[in-house]
PDB file of N, CA and C in Angstrom:
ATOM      1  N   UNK A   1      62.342 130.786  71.910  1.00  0.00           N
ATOM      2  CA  UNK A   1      61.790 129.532  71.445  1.00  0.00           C
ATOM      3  C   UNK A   1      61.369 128.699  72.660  1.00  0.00           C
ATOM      4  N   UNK A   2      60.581 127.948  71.954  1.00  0.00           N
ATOM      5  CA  UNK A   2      60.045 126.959  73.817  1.00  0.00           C
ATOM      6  C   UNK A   2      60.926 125.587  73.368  1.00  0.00           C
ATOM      7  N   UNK A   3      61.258 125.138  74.834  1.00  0.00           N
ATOM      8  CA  UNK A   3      61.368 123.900  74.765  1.00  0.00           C
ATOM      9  C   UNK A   3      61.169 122.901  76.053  1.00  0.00           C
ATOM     10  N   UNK A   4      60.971 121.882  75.487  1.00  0.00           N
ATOM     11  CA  UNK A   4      60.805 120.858  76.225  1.00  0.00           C
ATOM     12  C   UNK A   4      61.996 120.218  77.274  1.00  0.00           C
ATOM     13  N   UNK A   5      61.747 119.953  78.430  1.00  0.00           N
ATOM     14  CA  UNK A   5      62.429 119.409  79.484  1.00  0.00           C
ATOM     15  C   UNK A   5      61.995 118.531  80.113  1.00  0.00           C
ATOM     16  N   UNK A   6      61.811 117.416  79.810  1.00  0.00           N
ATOM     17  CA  UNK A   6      61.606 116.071  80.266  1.00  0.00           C
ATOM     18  C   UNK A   6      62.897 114.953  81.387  1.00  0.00           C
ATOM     19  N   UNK A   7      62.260 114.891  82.967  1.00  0.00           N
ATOM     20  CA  UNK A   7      63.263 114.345  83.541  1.00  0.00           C
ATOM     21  C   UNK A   7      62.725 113.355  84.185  1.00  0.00           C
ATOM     22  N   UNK A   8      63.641 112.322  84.145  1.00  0.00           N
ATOM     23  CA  UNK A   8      63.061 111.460  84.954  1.00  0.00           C
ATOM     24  C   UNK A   8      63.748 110.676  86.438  1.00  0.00           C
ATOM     25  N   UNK A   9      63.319 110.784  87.250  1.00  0.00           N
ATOM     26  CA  UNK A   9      63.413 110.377  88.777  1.00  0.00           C
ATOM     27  C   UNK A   9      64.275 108.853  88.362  1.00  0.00           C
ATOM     28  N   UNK A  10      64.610 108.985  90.117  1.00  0.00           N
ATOM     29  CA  UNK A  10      65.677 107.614  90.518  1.00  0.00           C
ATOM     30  C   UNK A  10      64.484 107.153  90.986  1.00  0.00           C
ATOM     31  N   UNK A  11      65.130 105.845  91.365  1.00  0.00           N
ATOM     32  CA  UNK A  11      63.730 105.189  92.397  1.00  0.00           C
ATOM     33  C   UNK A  11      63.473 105.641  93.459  1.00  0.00           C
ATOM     34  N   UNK A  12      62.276 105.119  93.875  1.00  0.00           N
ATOM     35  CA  UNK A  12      61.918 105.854  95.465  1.00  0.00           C
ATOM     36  C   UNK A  12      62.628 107.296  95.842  1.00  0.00           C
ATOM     37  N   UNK A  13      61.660 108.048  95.001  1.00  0.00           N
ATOM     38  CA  UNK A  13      62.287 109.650  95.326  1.00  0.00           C
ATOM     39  C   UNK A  13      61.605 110.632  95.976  1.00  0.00           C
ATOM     40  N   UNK A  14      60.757 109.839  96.181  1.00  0.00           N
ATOM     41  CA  UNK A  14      59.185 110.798  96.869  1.00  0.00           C
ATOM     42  C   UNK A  14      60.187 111.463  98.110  1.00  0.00           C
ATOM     43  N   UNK A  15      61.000 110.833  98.881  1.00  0.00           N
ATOM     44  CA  UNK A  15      60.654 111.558 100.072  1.00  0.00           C
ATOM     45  C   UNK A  15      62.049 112.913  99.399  1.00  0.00           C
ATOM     46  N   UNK A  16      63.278 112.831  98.524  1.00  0.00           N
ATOM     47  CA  UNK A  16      64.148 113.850  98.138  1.00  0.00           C
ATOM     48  C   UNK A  16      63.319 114.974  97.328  1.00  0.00           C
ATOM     49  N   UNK A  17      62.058 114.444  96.874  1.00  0.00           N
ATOM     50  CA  UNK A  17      61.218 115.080  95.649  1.00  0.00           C
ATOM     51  C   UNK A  17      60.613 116.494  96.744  1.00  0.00           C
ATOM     52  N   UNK A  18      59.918 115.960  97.854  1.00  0.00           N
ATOM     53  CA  UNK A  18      59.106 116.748  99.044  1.00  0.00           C
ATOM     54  C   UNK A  18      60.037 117.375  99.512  1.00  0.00           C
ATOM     55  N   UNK A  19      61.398 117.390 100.077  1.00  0.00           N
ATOM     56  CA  UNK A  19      61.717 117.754 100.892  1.00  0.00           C
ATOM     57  C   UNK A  19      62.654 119.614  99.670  1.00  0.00           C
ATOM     58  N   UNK A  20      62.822 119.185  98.440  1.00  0.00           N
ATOM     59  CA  UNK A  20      62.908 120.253  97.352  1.00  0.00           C
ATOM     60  C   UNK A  20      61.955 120.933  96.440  1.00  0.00           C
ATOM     61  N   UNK A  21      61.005 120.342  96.780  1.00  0.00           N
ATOM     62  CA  UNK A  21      59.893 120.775  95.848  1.00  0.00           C
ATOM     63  C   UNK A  21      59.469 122.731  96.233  1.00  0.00           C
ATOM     64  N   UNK A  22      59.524 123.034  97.487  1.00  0.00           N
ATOM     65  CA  UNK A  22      59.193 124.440  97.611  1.00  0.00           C
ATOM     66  C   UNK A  22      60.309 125.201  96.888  1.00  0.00           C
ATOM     67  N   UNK A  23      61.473 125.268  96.574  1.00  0.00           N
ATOM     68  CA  UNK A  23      62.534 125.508  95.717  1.00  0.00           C
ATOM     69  C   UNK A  23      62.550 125.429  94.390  1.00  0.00           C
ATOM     70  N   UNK A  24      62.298 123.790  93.990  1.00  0.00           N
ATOM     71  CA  UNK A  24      61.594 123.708  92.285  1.00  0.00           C
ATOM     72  C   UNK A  24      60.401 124.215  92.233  1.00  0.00           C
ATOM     73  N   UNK A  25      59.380 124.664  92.939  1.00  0.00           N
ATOM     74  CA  UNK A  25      58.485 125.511  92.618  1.00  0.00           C
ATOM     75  C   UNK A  25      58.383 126.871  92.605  1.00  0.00           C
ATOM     76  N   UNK A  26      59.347 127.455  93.588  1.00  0.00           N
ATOM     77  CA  UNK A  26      59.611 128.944  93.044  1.00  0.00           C
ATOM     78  C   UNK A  26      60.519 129.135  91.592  1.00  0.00           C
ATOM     79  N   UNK A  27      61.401 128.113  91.309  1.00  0.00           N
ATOM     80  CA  UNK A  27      61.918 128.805  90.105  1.00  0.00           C
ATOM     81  C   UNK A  27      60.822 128.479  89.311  1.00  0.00           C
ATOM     82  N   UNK A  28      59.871 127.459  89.070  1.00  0.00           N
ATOM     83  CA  UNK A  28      58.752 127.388  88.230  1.00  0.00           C
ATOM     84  C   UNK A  28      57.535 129.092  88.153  1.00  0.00           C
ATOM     85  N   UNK A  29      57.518 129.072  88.900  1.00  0.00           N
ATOM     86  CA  UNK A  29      56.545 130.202  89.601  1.00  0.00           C
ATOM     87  C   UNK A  29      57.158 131.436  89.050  1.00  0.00           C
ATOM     88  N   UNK A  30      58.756 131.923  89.019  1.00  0.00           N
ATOM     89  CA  UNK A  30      59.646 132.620  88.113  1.00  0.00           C
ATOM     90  C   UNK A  30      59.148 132.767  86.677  1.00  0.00           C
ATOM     91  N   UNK A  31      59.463 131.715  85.974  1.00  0.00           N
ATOM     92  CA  UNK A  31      59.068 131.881  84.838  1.00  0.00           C
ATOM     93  C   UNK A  31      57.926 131.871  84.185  1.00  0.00           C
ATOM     94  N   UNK A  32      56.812 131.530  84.956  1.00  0.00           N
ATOM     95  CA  UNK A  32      55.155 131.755  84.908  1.00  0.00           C
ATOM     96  C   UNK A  32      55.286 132.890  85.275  1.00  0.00           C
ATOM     97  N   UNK A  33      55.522 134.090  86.058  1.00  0.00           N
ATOM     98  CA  UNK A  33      55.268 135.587  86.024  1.00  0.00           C
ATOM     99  C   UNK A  33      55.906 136.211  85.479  1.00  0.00           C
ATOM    100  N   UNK A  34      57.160 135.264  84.498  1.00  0.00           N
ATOM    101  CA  UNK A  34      57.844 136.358  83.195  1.00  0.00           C
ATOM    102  C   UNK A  34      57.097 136.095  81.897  1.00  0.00           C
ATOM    103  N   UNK A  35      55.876 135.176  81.904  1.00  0.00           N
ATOM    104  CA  UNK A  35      55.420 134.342  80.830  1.00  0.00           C
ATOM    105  C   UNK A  35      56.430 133.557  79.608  1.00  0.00           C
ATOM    106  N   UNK A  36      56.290 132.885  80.694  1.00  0.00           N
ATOM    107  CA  UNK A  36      57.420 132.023  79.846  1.00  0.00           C
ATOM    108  C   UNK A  36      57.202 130.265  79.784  1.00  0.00           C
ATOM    109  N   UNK A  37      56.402 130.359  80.828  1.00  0.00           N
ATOM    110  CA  UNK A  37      55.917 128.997  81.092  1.00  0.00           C
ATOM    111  C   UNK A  37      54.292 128.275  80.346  1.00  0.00           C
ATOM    112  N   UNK A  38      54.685 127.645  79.657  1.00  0.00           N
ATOM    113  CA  UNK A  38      53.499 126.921  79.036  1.00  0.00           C
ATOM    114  C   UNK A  38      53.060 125.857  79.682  1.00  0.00           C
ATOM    115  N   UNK A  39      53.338 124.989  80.540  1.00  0.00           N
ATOM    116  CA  UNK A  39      53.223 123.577  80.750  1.00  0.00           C
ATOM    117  C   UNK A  39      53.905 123.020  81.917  1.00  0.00           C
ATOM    118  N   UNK A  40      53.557 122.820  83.016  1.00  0.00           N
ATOM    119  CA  UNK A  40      54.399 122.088  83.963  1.00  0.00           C
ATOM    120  C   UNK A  40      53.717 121.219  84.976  1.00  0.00           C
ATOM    121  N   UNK A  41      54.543 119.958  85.054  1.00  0.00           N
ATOM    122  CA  UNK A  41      54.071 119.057  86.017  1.00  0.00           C
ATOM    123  C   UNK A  41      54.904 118.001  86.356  1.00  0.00           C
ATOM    124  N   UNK A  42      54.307 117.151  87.213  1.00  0.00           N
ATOM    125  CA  UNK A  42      54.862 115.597  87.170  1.00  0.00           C
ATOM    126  C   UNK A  42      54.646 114.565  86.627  1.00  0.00           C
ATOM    127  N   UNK A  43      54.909 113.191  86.463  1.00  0.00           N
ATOM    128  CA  UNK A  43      54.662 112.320  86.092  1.00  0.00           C
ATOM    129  C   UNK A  43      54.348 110.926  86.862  1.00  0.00           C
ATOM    130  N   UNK A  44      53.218 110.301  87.258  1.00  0.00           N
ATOM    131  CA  UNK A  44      52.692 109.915  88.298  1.00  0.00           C
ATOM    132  C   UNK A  44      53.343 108.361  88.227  1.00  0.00           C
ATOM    133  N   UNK A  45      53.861 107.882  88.990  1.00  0.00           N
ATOM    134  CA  UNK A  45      54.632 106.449  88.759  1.00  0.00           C
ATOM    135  C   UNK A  45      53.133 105.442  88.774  1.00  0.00           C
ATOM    136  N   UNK A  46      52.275 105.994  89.005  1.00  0.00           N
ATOM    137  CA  UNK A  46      51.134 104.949  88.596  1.00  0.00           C
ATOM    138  C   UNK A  46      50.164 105.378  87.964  1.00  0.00           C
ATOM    139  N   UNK A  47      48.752 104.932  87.562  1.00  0.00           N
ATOM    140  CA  UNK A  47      47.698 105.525  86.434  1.00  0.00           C
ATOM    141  C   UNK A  47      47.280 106.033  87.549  1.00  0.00           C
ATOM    142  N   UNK A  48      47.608 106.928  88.259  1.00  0.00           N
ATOM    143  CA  UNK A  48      46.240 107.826  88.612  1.00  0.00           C
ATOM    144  C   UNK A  48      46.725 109.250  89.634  1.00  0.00           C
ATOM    145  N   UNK A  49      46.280 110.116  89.503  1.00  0.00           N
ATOM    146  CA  UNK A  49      46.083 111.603  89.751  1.00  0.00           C
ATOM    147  C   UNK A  49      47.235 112.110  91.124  1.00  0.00           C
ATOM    148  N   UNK A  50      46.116 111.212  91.961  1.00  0.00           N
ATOM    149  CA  UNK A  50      47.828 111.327  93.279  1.00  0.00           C
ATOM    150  C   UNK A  50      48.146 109.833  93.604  1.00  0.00           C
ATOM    151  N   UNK A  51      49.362 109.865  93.138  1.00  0.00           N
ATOM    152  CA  UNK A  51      49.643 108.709  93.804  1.00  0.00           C
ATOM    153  C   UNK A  51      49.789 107.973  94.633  1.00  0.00           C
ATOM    154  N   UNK A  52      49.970 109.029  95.797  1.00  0.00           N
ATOM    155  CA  UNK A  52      50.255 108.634  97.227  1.00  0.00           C
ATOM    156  C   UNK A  52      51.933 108.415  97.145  1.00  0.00           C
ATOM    157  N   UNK A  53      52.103 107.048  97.966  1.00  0.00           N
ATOM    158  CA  UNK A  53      53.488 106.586  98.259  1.00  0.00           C
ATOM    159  C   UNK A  53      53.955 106.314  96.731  1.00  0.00           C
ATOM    160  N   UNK A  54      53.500 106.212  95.914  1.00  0.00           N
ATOM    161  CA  UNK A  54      54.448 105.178  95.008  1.00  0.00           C
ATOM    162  C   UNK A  54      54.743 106.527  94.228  1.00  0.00           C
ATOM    163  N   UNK A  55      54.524 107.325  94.419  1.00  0.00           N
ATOM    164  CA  UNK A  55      55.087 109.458  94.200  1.00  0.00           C
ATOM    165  C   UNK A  55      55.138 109.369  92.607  1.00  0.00           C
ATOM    166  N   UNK A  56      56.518 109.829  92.065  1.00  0.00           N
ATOM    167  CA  UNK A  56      56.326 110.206  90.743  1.00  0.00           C
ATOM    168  C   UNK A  56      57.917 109.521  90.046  1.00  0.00           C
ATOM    169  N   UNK A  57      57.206 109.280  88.599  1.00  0.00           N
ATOM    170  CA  UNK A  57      58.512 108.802  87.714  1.00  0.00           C
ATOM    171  C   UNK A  57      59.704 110.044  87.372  1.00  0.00           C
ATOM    172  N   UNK A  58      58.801 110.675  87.034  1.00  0.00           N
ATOM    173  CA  UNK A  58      59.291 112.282  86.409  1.00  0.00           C
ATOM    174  C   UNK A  58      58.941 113.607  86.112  1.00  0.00           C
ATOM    175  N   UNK A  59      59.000 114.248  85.656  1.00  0.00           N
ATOM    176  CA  UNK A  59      58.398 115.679  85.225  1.00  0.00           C
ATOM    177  C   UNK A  59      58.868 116.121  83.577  1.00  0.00           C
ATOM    178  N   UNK A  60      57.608 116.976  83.695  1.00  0.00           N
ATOM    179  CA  UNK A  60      57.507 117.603  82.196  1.00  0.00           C
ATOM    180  C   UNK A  60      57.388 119.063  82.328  1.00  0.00           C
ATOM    181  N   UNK A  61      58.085 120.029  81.791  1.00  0.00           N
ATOM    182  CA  UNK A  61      57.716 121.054  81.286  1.00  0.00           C
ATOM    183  C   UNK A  61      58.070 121.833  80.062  1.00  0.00           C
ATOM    184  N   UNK A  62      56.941 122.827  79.243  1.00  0.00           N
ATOM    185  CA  UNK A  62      57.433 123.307  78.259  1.00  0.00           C
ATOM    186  C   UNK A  62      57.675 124.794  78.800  1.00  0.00           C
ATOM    187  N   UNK A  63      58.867 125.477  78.627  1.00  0.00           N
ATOM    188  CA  UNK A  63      58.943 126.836  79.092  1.00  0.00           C
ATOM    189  C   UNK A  63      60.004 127.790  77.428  1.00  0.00           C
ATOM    190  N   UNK A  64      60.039 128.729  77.681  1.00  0.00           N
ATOM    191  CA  UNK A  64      60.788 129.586  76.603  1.00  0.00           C
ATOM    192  C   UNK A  64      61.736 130.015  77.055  1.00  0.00           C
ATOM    193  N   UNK A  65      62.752 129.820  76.111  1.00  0.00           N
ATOM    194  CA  UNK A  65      64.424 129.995  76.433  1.00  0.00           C
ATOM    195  C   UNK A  65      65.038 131.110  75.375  1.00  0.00           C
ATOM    196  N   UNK A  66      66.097 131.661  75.294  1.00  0.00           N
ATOM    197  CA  UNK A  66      67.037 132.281  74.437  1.00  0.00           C
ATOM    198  C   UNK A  66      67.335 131.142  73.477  1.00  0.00           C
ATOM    199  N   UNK A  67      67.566 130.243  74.020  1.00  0.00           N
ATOM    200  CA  UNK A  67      68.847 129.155  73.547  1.00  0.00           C
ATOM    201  C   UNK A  67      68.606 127.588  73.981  1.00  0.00           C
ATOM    202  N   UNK A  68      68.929 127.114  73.472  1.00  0.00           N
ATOM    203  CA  UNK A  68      69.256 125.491  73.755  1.00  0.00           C
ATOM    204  C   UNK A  68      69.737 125.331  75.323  1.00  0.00           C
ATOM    205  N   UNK A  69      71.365 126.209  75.321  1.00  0.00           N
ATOM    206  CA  UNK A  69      72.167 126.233  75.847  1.00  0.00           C
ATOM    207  C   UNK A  69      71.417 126.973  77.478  1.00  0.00           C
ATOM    208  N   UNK A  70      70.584 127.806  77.037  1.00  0.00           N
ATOM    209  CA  UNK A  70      70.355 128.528  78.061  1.00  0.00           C
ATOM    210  C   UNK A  70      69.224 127.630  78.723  1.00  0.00           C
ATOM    211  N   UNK A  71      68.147 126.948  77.944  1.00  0.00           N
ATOM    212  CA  UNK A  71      67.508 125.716  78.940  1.00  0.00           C
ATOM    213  C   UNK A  71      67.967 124.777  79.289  1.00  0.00           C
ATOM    214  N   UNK A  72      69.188 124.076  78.680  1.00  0.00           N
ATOM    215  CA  UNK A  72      69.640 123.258  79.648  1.00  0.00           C
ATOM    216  C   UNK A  72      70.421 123.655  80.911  1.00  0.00           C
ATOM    217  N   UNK A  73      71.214 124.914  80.579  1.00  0.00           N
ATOM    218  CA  UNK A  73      71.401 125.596  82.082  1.00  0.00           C
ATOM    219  C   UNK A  73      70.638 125.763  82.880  1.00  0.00           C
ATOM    220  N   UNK A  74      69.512 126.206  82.555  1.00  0.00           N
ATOM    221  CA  UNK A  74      68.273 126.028  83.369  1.00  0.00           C
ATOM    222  C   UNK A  74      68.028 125.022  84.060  1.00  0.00           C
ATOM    223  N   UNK A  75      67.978 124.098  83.371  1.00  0.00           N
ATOM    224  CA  UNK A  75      67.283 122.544  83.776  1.00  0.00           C
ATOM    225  C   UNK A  75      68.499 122.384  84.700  1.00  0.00           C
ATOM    226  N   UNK A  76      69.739 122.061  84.708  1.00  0.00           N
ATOM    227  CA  UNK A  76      70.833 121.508  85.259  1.00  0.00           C
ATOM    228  C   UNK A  76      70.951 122.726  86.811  1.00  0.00           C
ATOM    229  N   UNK A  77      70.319 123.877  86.317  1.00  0.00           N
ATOM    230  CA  UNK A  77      70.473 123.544  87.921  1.00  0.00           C
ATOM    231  C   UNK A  77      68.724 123.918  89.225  1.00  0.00           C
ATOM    232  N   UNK A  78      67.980 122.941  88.231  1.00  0.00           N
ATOM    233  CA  UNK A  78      66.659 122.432  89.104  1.00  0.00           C
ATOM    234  C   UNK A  78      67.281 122.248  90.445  1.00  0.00           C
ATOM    235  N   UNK A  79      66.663 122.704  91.669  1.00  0.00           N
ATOM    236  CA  UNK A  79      66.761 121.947  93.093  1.00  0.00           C
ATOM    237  C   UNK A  79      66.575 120.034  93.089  1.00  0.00           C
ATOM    238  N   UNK A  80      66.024 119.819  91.878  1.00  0.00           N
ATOM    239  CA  UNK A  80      65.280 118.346  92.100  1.00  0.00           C
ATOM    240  C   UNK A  80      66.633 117.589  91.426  1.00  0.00           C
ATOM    241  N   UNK A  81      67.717 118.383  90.937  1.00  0.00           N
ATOM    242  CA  UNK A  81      69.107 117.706  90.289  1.00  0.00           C
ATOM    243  C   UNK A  81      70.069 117.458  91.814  1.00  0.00           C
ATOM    244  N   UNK A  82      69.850 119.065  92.346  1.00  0.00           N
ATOM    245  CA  UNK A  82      71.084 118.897  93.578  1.00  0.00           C
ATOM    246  C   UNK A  82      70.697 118.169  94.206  1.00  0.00           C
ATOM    247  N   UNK A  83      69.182 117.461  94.607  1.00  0.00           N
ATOM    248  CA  UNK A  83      68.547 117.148  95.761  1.00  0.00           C
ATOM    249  C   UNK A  83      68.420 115.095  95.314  1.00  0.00           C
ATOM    250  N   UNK A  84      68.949 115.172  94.398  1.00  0.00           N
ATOM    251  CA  UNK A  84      69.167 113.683  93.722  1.00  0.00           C
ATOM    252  C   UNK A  84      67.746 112.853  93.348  1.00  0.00           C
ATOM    253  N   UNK A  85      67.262 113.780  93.055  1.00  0.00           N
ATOM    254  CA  UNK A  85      65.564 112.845  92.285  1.00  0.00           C
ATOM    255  C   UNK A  85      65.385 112.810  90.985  1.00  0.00           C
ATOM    256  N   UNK A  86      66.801 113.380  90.627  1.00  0.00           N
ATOM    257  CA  UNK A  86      66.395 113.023  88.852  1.00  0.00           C
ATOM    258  C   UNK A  86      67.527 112.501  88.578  1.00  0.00           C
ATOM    259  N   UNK A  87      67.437 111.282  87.892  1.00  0.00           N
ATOM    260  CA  UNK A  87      68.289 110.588  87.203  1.00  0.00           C
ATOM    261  C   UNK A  87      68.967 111.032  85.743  1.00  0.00           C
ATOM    262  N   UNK A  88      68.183 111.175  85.072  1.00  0.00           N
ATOM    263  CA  UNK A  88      68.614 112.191  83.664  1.00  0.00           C
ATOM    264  C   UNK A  88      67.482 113.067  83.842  1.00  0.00           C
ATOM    265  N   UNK A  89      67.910 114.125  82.543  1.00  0.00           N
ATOM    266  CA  UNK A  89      67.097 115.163  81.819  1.00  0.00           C
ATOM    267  C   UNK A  89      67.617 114.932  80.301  1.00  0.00           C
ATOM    268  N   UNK A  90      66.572 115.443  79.874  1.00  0.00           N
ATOM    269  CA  UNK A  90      66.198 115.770  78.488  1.00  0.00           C
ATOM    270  C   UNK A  90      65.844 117.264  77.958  1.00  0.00           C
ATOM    271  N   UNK A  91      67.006 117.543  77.568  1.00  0.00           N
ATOM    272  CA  UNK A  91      65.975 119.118  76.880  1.00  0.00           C
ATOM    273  C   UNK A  91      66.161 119.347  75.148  1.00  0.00           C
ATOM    274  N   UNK A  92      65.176 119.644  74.697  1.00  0.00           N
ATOM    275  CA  UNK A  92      64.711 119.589  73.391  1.00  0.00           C
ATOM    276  C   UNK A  92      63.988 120.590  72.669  1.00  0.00           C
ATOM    277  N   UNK A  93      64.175 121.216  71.454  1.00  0.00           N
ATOM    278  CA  UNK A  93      63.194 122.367  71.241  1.00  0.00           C
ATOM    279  C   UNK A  93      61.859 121.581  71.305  1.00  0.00           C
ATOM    280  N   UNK A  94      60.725 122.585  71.057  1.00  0.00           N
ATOM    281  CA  UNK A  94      59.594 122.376  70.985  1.00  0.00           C
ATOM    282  C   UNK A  94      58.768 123.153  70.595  1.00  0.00           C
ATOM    283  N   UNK A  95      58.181 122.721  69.491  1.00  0.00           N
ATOM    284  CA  UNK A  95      57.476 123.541  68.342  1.00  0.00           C
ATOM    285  C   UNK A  95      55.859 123.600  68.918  1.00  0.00           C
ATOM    286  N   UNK A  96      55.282 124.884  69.325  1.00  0.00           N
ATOM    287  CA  UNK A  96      53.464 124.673  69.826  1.00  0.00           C
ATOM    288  C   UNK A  96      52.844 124.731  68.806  1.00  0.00           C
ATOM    289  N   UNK A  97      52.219 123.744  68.438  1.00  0.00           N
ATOM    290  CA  UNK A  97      51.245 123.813  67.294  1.00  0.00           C
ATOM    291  C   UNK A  97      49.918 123.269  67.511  1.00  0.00           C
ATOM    292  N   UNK A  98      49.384 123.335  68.359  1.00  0.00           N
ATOM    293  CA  UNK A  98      48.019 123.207  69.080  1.00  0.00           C
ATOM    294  C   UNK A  98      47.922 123.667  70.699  1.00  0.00           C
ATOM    295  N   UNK A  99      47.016 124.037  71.423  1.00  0.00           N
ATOM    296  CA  UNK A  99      46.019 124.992  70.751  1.00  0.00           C
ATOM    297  C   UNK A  99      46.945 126.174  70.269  1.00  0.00           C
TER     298      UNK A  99
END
C-alpha cells in the first residue's frame, strides 16, 4: 500500500538539512530503484522554487510499504530525524486516485 509521510522541519534547518541530505537521498534513491517511490520532495519555507537562505519548512513523500508499521519505521529512521531538521512526522495511508 502507499503512504504518505509528511514532515516538518525545526526552524532554521537549512544548514542540518545540507549537511544530511546526501544520506536522505540515497535511502530515497533506494526505493525509486525498487519502485516504490511515487512522489518526493521538499517544502519551500517561501512561495517560490529555491529558496535560497530561508531553505525549507518540510518534506513530502508518497512511497509503498508492507505496513503502517513498516513506514513509519522507515520514516523514523530518515538521516533528516538523527540530524535534527524535523520536528515531527506524519505517516498516513494513501489512496492514488489520479493520474
Amino acid at each position: 500500500m502507499w503512504y504518505m509521510i509528511y514532515a516538518e522541519d525545526v526552524e532554521n534547518s537549512l544548514q542540518q538539512r545540507m549537511a544530511a541530505r546526501p544520506d536522505h537521498l540515497a535511502r530515497l534513491m533506494q526505493l525509486r530503484d525498487q519502485g516504490r517511490l511515487l512522489i518526493a520532495g521538499p517544502t519551500p519555507a517561501i512561495d517560490n522554487e529555491d529558496p535560497g537562505p530561508a531553505g525549507f519548512s518540510g518534506s513530502l513523500l508518497v512511497a509503498e510499504f508492507a505496513s503502517l508499521q513498516e513506514a513509519q519505521a522507515w520514516a523514523d529512521d530518515d538521516p533528516y530525524i538523527k540530524a535534527g531538521v524535523y520536528a515531527r512526522v506524519t505517516v498516513k495511508p494513501y489512496k492514488k486516485v489520479l493520474p
